[in-house]
Protein backbone atom coordinates (compact mmCIF):
# COMPACT_ATOMS: atom_id res chain seq x y z
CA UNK A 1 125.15 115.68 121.61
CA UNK A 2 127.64 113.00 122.35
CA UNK A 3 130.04 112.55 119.07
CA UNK A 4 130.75 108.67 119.72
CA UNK A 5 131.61 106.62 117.11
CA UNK A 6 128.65 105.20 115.82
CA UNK A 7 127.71 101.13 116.53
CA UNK A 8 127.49 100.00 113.19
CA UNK A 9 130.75 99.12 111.58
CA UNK A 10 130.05 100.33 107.84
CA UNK A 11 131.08 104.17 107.33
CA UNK A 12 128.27 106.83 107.22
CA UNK A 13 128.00 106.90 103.36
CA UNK A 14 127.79 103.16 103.17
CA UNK A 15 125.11 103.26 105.09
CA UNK A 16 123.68 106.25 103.45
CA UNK A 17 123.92 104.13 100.01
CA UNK A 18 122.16 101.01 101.60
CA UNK A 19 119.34 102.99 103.04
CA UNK A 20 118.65 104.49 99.48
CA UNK A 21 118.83 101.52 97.68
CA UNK A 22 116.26 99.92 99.48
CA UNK A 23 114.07 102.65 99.70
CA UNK A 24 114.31 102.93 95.93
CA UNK A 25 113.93 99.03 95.37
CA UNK A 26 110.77 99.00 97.70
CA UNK A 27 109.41 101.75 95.74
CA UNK A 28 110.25 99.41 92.69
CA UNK A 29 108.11 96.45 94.01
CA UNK A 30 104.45 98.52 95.05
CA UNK A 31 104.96 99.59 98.62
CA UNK A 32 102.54 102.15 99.45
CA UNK A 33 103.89 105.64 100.90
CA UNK A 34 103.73 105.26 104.61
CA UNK A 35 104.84 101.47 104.50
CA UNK A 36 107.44 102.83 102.38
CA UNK A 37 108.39 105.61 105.08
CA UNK A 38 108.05 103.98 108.08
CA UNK A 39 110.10 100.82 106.64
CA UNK A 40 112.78 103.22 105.59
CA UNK A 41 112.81 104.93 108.82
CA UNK A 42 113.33 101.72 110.72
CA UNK A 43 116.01 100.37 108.83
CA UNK A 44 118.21 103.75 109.13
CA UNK A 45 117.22 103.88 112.48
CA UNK A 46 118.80 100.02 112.90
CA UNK A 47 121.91 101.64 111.17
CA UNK A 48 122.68 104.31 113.24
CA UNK A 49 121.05 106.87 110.62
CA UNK A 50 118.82 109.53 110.88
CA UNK A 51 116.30 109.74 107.83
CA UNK A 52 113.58 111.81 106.91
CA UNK A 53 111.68 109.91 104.06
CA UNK A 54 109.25 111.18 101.36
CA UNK A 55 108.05 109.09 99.26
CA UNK A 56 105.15 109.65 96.15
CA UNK A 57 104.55 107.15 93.32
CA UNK A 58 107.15 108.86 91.02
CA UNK A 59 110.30 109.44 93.46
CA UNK A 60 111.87 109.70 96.60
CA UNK A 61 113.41 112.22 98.50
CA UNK A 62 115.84 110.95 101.69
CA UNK A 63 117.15 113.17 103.90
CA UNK A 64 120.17 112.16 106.03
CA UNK A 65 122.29 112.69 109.29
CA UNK A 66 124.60 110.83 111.29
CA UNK A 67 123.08 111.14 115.17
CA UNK A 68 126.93 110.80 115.97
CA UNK A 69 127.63 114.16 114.55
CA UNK A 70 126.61 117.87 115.76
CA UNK A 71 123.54 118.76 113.58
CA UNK A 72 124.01 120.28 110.59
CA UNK A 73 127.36 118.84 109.77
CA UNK A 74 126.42 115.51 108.11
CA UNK A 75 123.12 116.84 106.43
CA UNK A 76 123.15 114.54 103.15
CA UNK A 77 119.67 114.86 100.72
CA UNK A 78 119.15 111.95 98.01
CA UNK A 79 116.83 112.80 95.24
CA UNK A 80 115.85 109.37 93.03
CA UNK A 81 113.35 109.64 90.46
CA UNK A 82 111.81 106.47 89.99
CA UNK A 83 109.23 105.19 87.77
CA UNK A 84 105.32 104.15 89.36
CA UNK A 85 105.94 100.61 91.19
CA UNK A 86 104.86 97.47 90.09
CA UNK A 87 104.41 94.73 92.57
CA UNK A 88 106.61 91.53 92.66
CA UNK A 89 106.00 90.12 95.62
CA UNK A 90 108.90 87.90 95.67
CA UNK A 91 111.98 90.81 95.22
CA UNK A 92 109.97 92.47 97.77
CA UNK A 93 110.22 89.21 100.47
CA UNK A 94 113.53 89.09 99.57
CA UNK A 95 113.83 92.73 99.45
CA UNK A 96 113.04 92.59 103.83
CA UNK A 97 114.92 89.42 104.78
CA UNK A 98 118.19 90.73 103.44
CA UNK A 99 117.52 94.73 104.71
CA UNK A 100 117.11 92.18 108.50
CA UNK A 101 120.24 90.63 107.58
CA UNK A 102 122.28 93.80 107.50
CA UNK A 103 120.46 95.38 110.04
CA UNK A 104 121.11 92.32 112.10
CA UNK A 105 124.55 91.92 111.73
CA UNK A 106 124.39 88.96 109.84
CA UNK A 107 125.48 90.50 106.14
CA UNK A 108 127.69 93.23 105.73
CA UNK A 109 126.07 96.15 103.86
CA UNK A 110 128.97 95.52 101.26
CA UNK A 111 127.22 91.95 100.71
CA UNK A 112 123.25 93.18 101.17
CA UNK A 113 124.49 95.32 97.79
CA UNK A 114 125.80 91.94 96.19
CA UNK A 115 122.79 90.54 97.23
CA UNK A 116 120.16 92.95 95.94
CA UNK A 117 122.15 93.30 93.01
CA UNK A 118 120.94 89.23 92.34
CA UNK A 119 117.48 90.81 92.31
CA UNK A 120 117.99 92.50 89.00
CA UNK A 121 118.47 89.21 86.95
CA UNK A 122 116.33 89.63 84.13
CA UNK A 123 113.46 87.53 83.85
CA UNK A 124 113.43 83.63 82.19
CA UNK A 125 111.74 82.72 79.49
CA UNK A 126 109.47 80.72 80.97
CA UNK A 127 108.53 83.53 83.54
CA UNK A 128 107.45 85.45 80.62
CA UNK A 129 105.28 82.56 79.15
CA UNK A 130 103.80 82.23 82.47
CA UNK A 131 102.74 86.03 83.06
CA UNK A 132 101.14 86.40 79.26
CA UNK A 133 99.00 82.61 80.40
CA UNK A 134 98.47 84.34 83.39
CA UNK A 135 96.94 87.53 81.31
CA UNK A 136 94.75 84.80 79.82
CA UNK A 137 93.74 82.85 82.94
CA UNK A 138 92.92 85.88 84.98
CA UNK A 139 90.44 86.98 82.44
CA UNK A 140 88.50 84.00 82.07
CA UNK A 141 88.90 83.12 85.47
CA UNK A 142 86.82 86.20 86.70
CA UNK A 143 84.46 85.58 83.72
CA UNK A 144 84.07 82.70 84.94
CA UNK A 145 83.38 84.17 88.82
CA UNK A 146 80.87 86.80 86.82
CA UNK A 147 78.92 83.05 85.57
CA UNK A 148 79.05 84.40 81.83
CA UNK A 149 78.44 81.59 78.99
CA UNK A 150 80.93 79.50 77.55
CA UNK A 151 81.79 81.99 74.51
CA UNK A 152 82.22 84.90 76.57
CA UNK A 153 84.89 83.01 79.00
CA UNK A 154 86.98 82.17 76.08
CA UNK A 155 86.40 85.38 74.18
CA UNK A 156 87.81 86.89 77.75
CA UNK A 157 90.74 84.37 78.04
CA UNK A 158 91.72 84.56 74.44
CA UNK A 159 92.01 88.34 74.35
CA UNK A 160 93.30 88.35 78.17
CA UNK A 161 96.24 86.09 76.42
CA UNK A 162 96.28 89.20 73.46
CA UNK A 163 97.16 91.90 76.40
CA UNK A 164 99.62 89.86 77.63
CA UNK A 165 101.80 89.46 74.80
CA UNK A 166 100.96 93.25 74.22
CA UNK A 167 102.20 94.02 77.59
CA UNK A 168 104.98 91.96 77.02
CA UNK A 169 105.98 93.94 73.77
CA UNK A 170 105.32 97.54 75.10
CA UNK A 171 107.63 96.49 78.42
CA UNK A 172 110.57 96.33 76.18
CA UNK A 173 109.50 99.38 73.80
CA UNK A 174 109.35 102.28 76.10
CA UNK A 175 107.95 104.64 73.37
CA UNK A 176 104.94 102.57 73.51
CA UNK A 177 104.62 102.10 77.43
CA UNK A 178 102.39 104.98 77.67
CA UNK A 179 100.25 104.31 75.42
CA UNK A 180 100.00 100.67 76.66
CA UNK A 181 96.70 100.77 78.03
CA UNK A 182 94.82 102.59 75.57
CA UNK A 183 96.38 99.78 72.97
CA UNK A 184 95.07 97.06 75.59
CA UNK A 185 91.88 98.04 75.64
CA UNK A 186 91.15 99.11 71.96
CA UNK A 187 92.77 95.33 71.12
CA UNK A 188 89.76 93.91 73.37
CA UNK A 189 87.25 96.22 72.13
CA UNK A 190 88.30 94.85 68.87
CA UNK A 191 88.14 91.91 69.45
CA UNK A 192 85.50 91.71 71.56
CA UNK A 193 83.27 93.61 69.75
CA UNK A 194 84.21 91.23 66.74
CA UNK A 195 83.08 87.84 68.12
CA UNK A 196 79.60 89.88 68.77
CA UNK A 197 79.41 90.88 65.52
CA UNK A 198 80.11 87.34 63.74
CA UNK A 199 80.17 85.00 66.01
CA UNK A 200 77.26 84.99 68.43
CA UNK A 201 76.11 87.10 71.16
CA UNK A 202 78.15 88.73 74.08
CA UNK A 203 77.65 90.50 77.52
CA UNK A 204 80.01 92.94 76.11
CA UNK A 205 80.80 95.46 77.93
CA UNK A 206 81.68 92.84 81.09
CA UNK A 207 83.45 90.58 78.48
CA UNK A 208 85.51 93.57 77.77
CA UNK A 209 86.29 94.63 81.38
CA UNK A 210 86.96 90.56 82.60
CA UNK A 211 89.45 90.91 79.71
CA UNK A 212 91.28 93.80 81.05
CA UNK A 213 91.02 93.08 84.28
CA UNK A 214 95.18 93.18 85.14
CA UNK A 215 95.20 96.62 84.01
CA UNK A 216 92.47 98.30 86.18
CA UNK A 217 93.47 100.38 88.54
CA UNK A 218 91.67 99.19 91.05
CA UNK A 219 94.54 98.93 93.66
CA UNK A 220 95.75 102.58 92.77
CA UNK A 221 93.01 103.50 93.62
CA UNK A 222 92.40 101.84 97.09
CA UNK A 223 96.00 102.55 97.78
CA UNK A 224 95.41 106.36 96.73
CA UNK A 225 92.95 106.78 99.62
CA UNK A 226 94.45 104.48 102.04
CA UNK A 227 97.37 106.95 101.69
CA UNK A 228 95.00 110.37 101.66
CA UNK A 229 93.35 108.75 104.71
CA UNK A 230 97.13 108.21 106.50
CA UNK A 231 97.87 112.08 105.77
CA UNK A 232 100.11 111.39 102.92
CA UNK A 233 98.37 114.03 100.76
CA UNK A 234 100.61 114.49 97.55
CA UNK A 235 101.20 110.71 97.21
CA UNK A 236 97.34 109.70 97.21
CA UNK A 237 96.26 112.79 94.96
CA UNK A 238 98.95 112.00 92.35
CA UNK A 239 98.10 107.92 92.72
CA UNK A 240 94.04 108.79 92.50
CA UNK A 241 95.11 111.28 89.49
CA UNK A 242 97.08 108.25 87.92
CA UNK A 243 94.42 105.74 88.63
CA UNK A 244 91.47 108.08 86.98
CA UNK A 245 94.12 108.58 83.54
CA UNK A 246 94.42 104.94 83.56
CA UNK A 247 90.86 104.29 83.54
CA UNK A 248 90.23 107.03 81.14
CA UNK A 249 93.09 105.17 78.73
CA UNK A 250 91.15 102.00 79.01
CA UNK A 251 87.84 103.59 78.14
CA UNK A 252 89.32 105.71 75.16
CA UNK A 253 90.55 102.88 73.46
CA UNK A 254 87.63 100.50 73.84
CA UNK A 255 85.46 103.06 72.34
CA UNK A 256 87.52 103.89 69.69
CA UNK A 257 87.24 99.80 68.92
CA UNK A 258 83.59 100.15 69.11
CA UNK A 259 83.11 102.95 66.55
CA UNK A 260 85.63 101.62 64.27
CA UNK A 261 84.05 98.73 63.82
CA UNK A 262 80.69 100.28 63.71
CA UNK A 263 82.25 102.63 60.65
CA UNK A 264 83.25 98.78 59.10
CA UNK A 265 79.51 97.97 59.44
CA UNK A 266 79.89 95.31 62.41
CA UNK A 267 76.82 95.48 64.81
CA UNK A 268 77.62 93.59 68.09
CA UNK A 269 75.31 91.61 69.54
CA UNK A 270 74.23 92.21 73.03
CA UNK A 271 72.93 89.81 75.62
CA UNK A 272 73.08 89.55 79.45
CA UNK A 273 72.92 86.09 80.86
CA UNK A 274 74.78 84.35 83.05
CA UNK A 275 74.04 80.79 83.12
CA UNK A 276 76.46 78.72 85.07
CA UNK A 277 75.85 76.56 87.87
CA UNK A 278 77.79 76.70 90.92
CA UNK A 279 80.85 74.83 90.28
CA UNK A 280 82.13 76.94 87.16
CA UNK A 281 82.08 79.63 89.99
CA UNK A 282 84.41 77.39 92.21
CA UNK A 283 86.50 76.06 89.44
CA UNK A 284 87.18 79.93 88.52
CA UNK A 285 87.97 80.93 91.63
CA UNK A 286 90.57 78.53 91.66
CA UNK A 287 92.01 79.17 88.41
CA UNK A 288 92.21 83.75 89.37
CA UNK A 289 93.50 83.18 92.29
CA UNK A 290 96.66 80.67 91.16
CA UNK A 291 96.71 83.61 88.21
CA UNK A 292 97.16 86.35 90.36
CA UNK A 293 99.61 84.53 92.17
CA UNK A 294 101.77 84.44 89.08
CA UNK A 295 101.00 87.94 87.76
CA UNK A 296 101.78 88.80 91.69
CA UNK A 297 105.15 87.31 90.85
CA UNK A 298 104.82 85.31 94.73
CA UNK A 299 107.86 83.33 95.14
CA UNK A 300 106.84 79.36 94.73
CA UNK A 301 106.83 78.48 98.25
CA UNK A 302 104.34 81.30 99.15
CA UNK A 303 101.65 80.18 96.03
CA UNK A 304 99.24 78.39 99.09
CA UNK A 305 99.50 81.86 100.94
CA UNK A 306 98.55 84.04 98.03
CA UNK A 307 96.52 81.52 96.29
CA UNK A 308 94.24 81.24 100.22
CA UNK A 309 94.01 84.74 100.68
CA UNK A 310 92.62 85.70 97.34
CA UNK A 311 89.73 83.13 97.63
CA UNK A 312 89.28 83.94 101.49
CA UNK A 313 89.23 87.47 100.67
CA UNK A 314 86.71 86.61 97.70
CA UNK A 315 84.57 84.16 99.92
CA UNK A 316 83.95 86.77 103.11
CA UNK A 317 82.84 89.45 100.40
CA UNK A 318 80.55 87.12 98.52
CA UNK A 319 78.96 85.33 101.85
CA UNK A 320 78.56 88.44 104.26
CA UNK A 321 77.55 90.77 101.23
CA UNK A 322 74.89 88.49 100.76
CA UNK A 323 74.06 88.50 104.44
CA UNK A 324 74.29 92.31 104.77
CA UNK A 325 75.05 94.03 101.95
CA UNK A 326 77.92 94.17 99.72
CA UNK A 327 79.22 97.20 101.63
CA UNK A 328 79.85 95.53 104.80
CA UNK A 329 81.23 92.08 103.05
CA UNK A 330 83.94 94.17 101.26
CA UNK A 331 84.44 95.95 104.50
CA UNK A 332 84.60 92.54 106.51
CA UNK A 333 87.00 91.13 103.99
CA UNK A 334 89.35 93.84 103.72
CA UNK A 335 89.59 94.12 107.69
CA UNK A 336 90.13 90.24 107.96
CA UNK A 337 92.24 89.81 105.48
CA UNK A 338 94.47 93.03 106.58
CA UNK A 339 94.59 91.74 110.47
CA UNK A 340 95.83 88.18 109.02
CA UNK A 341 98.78 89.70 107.07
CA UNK A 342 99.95 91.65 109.84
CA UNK A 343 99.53 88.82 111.88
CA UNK A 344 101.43 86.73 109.12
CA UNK A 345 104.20 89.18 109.13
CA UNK A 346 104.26 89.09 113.13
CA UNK A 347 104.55 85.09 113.41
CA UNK A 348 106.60 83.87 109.92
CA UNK A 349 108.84 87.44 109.99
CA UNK A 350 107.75 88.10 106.18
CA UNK A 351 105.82 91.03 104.54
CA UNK A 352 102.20 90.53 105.32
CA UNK A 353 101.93 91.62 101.48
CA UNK A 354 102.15 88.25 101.04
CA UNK A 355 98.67 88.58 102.43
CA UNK A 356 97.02 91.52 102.51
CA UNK A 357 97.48 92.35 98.53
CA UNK A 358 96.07 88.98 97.04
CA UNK A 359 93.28 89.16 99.96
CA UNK A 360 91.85 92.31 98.99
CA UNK A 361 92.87 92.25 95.13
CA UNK A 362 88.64 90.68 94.32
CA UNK A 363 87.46 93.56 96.21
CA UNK A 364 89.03 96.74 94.51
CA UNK A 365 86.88 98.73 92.36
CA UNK A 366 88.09 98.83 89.35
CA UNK A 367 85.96 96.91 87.31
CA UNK A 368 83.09 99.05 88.32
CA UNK A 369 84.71 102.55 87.30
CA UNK A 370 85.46 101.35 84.16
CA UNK A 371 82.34 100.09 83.62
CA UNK A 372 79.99 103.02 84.73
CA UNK A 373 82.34 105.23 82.59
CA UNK A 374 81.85 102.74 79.31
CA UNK A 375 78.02 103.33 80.09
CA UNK A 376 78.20 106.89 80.33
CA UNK A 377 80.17 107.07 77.54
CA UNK A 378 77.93 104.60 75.51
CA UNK A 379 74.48 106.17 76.93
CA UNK A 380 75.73 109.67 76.85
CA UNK A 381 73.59 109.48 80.63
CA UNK A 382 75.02 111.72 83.58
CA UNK A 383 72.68 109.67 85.92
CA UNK A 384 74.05 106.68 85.42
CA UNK A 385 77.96 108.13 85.67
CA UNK A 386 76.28 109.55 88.99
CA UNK A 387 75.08 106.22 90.13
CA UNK A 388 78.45 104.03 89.05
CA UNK A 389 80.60 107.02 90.86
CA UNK A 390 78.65 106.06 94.14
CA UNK A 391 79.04 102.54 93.54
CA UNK A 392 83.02 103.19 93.31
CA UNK A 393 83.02 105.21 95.99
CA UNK A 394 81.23 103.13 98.63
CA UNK A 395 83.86 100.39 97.31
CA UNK A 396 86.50 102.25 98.35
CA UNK A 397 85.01 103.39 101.88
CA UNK A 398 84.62 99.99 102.51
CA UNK A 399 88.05 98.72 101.43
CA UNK A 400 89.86 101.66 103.51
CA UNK A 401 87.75 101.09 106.59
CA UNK A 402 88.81 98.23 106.66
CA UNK A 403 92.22 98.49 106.02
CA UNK A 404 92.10 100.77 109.00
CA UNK A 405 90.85 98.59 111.18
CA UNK A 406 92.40 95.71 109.85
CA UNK A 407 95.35 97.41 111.44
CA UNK A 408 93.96 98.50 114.49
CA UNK A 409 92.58 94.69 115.29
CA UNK A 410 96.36 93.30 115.06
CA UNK A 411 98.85 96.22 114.63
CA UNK A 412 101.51 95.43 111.96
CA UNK A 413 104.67 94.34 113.46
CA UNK A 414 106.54 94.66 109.82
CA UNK A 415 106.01 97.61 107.77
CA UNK A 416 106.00 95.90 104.46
């Protein structure tokens, strides 16, 4: 092997440190394991490095060599240990366009550090405000999509705002993180539960789920089997495994809301009606989808892209579901919305994230595995845990299929 001096000016454990650094920081923002991977791979590969990535959602293992070297004598292994990602779809846009700068020539890797370093900022005040409305506006928003009465929009939005000042507080107390869910949901069970009880009455169990709809691990869950289904077999099982304990979280501490106020003597209330005409349903599509921009964290500029592809993404499922089933409109939306953020990352050079993740987040099945488990657990009924485990599962065959051929009708250009 020829033992040239590599092209790239920086030394080999410059380079090394770059490479890692972004790996870990794109681990930080959501990427999945074999975007992850393959971004990593490309970006050593643009610095003269060999890498051999692993990624799974709790760490990283790089393995390095300099392809200017004989083998063996430049062997380097990073071990990072990283927390599961949360996504911020602005650190990760920024995130690429300086990892092309460096690769490109047009930073040195000594400023791409500087530069990622400006990432780590913490956040305003007002950015905090905004993400506990956001908690609020998400929840009644998709109440709102579900066509649930007046009361039980508010009731959602109210204790959506609740969780959001929660998950404020537990963010900064890591002795409570784990336990952050379980709090969540027992605070909307309480609540919840409580309006039914004194106020008037509820669809309550879908009151309860539009209110903690941020935390459902939906997405985990999609992403788990999008990852089994790309061979990446220890990174889906353990983000399946972490999707199933946060769904059990969220059902132990609504229930535990539910008998304690039973034990109190409170009786909720139990309707199911959804009244609302047509434009409530528009209005509240609107009003998720500028949500989930924020909660998204989508730099300003990219609020029209994120904002469009969550009510496209919501629009194919709802019209071709109706048409031919809601199998093939989650399939349909999934694939469209997956071939237009690859495309977007082909033509505007920016992570078709930007895309693909608001696009499909309507579509993930969270809300239905929490509720089929609050029913079993309420009805004490294995046939109806059955029937809601079917329901999640031809969710998620639907969401990965198209995924897959999302891909396959415009092949990703970007990894990210």
């Amino acid at each position: 092997m020829s033992t040239a001096t590599p092209r790239h000016p920086a030394s080999y454990a410059q380079r090394i440190a770059f490479v890692a650094e972004m790996a870990a920081r794109l681990h930080r923002y959501g990427t999945t394991a074999q975007r992850l991977e393959a971004a990593t791979t490309a970006l050593s590969q643009r610095l003269d490095l060999e890498c051999e990535p692993w990624s799974n959602p709790t760490g990283l293992i790089l393995s390095f060599n300099d392809p200017g070297k004989p083998p063996g004598s430049s062997d380097t292994t990073r071990v990072i240990r990283l927390p599961p990602g949360e996504n911020d779809l602005h650190k990760l846009g920024e995130a690429d366009r300086i990892a092309e700068a460096v690769a490109g020539g047009q930073l040195t890797i000594a400023q791409g550090h500087t530069a990622l370093r400006t990432l780590d900022r913490a956040p305003l005040a007002r950015t905090r405000v905004m993400q506990v409305l956001a908690f609020g506006l998400v929840a009644a928003g998709v109440a709102g999509l579900w066509r649930l009465p007046w009361l039980d929009m508010a009731t959602a939005g109210f204790t959506g705002l609740l969780i959001g000042l929660l998950d404020q507080y537990t963010g900064r107390h890591p002795a409570l993180k784990e336990a952050g869910e379980a709090l969540a949901a027992l605070t909307a069970g309480a609540v919840v539960t409580g309006v039914a009880a004194l106020v008037a009455p509820l669809n309550l169990n879908t009151v309860i789920i539009a209110s903690l709809v941020v935390l459902l691990p939906g997405m985990s869950l999609t992403n788990a089997m999008n990852e089994l289904s790309s061979q990446h077999w220890v990174s889906g099982t353990v983000r399946f495994a972490g999707a199933l304990t946060t769904v059990l979280k969220l059902t132990v501490g609504a229930m535990v809301a539910v008998i304690l106020l039973d034990l109190l003597g409170l009786e909720p209330q139990v309707r199911a009606w959804r009244p609302q005409p047509d434009w409530v349903e528009w209005v509240s599509m609107g009003v998720a989808a500028f949500a989930f921009a924020v909660l998204f964290k989508a730099s300003r500029r990219d609020y029209p892209w994120v904002m469009g592809a969550a009510i496209a993404g919501y629009l194919i499922s709802r019209h071709a579901g109706q048409a031919w089933g809601s199998p093939a409109g989650i399939f349909l939306s999934a694939l469209a919305l997956t071939a237009a953020g690859n495309g977007f990352g082909r033509w505007a050079h920016r992570p078709g994230a930007v895309i693909r993740l608001p696009g499909i987040i309507m579509l993930v099945p969270g809300s239905a595995s929490l509720r089929g488990l609050l029913t079993l657990v309420q009805q004490q009924d294995m046939d109806v845990g059955q029937s809601a485990l079917l329901g999640v599962l031809n969710i998620i065959m639907a969401l990965v299929a198209g995924l897959l051929f999302g891909n396959l009708l415009i092949p990703a250009r970007k990894n990210l």
